[in-house]
N, C-alpha and C. Protein backbone atom coordinates (compact mmCIF):
# COMPACT_ATOMS: atom_id res chain seq x y z
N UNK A 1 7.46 -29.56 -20.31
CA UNK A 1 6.10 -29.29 -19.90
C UNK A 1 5.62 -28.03 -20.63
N UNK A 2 4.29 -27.74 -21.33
CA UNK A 2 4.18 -27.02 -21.90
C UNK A 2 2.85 -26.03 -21.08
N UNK A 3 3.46 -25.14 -21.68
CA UNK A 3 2.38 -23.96 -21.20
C UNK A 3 0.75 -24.08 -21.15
N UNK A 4 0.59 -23.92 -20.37
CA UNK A 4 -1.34 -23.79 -20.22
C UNK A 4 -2.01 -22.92 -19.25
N UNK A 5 -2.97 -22.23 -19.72
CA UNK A 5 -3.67 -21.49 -19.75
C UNK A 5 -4.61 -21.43 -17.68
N UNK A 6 -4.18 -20.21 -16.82
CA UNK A 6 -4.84 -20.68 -15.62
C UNK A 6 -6.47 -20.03 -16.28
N UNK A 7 -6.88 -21.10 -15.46
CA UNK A 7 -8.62 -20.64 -15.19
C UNK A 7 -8.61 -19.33 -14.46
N UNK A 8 -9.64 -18.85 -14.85
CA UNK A 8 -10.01 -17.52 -14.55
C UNK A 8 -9.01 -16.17 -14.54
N UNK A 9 -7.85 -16.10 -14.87
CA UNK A 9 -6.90 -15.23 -15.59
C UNK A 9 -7.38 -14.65 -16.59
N UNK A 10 -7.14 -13.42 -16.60
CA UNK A 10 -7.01 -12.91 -18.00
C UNK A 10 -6.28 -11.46 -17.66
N UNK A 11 -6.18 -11.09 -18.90
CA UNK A 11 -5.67 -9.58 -18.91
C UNK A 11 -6.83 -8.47 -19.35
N UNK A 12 -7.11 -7.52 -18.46
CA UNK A 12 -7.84 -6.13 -18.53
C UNK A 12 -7.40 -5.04 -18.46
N UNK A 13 -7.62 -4.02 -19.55
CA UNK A 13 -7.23 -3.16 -19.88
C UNK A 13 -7.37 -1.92 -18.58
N UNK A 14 -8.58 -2.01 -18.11
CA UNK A 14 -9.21 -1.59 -17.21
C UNK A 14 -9.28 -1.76 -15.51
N UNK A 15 -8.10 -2.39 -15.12
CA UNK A 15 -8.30 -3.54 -13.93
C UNK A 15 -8.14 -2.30 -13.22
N UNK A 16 -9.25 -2.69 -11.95
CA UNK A 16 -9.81 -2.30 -10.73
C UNK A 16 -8.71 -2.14 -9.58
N UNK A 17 -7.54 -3.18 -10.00
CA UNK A 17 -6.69 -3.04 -8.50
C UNK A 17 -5.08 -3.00 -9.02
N UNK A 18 -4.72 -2.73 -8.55
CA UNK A 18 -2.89 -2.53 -8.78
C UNK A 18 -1.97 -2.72 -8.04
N UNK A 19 -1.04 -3.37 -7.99
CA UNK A 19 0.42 -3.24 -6.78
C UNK A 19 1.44 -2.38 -7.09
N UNK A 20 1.84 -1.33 -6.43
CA UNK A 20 2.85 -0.37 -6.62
C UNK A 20 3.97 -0.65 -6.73
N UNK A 21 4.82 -0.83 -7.98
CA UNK A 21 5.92 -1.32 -8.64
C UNK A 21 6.96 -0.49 -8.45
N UNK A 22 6.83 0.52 -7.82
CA UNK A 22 8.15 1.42 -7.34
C UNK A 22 9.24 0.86 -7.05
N UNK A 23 9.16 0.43 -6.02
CA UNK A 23 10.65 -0.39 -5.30
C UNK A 23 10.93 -1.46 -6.05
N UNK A 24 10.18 -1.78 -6.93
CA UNK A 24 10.94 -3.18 -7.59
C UNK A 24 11.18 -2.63 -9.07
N UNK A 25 11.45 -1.59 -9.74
CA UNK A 25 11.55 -1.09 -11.09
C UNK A 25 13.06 -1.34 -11.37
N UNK A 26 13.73 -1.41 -10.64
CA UNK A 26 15.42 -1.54 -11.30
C UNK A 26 15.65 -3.28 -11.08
N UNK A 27 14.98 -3.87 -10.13
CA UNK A 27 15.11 -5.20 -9.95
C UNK A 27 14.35 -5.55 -10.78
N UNK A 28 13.48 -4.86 -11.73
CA UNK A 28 12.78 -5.92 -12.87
C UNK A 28 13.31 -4.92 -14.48
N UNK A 29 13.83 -4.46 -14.29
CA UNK A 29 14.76 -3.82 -15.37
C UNK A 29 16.04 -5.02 -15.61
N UNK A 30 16.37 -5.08 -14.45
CA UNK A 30 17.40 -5.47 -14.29
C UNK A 30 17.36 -6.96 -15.12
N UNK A 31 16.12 -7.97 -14.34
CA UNK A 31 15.89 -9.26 -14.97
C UNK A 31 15.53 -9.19 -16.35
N UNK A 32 14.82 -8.08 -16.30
CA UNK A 32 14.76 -8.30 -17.94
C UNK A 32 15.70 -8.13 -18.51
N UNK A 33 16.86 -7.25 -18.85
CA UNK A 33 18.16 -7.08 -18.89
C UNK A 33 18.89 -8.14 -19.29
N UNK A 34 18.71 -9.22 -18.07
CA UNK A 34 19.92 -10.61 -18.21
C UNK A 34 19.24 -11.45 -19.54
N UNK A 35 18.14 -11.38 -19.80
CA UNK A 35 18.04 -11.99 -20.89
C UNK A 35 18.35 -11.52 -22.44
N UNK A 36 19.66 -11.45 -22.14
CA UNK A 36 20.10 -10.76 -23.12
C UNK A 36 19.95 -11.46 -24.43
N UNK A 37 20.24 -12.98 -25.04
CA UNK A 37 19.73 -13.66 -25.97
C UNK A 37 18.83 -13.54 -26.74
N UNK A 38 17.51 -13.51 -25.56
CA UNK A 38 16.28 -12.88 -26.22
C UNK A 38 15.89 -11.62 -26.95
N UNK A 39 16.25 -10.66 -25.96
CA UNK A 39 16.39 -9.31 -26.48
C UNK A 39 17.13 -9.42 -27.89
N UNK A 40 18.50 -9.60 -27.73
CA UNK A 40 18.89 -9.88 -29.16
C UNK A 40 18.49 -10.26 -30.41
N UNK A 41 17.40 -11.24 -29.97
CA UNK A 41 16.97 -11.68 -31.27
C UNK A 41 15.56 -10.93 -31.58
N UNK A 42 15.03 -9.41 -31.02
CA UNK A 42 14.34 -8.69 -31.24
C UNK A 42 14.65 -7.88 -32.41
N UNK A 43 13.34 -7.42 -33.20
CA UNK A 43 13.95 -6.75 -33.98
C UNK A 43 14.29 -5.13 -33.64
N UNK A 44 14.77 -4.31 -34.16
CA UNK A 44 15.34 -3.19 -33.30
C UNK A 44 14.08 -2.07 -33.38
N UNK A 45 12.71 -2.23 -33.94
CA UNK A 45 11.65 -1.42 -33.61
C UNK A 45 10.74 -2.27 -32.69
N UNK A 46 11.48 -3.11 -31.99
CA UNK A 46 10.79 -4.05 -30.90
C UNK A 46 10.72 -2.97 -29.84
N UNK A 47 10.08 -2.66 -28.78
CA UNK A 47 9.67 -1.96 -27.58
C UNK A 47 10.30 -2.31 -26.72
N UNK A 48 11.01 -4.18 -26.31
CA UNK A 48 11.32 -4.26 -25.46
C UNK A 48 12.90 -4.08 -26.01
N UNK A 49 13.05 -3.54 -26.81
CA UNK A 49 14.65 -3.74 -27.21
C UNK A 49 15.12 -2.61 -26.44
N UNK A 50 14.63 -1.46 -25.88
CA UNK A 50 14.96 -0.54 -24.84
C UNK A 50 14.54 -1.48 -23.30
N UNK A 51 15.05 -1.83 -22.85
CA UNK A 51 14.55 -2.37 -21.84
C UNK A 51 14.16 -1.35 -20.66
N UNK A 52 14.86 -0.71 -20.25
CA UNK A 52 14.28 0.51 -19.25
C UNK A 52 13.23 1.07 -19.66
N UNK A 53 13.14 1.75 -21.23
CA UNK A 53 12.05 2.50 -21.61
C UNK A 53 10.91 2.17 -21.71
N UNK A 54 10.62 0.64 -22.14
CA UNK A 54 9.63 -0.42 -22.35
C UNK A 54 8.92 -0.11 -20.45
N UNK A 55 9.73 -1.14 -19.68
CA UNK A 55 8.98 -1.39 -18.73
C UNK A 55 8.26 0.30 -17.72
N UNK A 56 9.42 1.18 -18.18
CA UNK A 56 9.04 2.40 -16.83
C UNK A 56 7.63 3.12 -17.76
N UNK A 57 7.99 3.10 -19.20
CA UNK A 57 6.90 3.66 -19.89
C UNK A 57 5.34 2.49 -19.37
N UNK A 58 5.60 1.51 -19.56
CA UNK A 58 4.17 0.29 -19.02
C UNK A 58 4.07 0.45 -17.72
N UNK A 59 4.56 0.75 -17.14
CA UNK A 59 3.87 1.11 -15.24
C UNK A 59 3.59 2.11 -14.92
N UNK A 60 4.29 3.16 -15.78
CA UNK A 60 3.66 4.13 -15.99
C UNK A 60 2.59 4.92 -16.51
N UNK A 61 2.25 3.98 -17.73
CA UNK A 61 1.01 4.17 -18.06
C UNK A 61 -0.06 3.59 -17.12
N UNK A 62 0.45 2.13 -17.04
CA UNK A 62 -0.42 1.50 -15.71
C UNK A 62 -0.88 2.44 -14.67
N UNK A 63 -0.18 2.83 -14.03
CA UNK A 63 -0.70 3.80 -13.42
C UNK A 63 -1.37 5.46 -13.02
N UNK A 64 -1.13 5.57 -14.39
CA UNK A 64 -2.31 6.81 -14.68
C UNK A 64 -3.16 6.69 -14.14
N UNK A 65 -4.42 5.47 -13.54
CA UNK A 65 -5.46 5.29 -12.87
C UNK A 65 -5.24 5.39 -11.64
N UNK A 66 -3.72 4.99 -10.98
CA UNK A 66 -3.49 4.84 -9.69
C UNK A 66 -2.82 5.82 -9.22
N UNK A 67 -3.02 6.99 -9.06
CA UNK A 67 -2.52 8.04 -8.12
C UNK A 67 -1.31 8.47 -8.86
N UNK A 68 -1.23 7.84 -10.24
CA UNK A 68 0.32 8.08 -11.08
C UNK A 68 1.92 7.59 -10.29
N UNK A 69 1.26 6.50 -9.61
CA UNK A 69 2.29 5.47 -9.15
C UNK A 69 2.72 4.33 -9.81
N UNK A 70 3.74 3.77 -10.09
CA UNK A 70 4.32 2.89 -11.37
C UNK A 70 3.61 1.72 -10.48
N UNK A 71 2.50 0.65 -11.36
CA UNK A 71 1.82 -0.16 -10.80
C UNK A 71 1.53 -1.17 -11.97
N UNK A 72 1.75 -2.55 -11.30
CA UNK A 72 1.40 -3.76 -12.21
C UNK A 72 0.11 -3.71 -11.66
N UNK A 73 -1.42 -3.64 -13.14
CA UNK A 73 -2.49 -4.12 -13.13
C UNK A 73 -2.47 -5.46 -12.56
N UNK A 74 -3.82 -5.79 -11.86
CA UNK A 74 -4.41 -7.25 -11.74
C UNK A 74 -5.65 -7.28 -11.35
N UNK A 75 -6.67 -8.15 -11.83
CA UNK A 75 -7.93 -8.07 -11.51
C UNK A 75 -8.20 -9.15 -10.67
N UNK A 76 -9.17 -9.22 -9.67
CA UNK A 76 -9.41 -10.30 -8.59
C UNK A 76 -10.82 -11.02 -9.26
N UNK A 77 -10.87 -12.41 -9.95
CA UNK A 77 -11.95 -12.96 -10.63
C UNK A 77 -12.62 -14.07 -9.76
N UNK A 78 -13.59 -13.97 -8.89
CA UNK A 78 -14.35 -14.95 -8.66
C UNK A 78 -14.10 -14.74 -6.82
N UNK A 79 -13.88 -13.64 -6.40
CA UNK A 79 -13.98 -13.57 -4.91
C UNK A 79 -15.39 -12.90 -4.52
């Protein structure tokens, strides 16, 4: 089955709302982690080839808007 696109999704640079990714930062280190295959076949100025540094640096930036709490963006489209 191949990938397709949800309606009204997108990604914003800017998004209005956030969920605080604190408690889940080593459990999503972690998953990213097991895919070790993938990673492997990164090249070694790939971003995610640090896997800790990649994700804590992106929630962290993420959340510069949010009180400087490690937070996955998401925008609410059509409520």
């Amino acid at each position: 089955m191949g990938r397709r696109a949800l309606r009204g999704c997108r990604r914003l640079p800017e998004s209005g709302h956030a969920i605080d990714v604190t408690d889940g930062m080593d459990a999503g280190i972690e998953a990213l982690a097991a895919h070790a295959g993938y990673l492997a076949s990164l090249p070694p100025d790939n971003p995610m080839a640090d896997v800790a540094g990649y994700l804590t640096t992106k929630h962290t930036r993420f959340g510069e808007r949010f009180n400087n709490v490690p937070t996955m963006p998401f925008e609410i489209i059509g409520a």
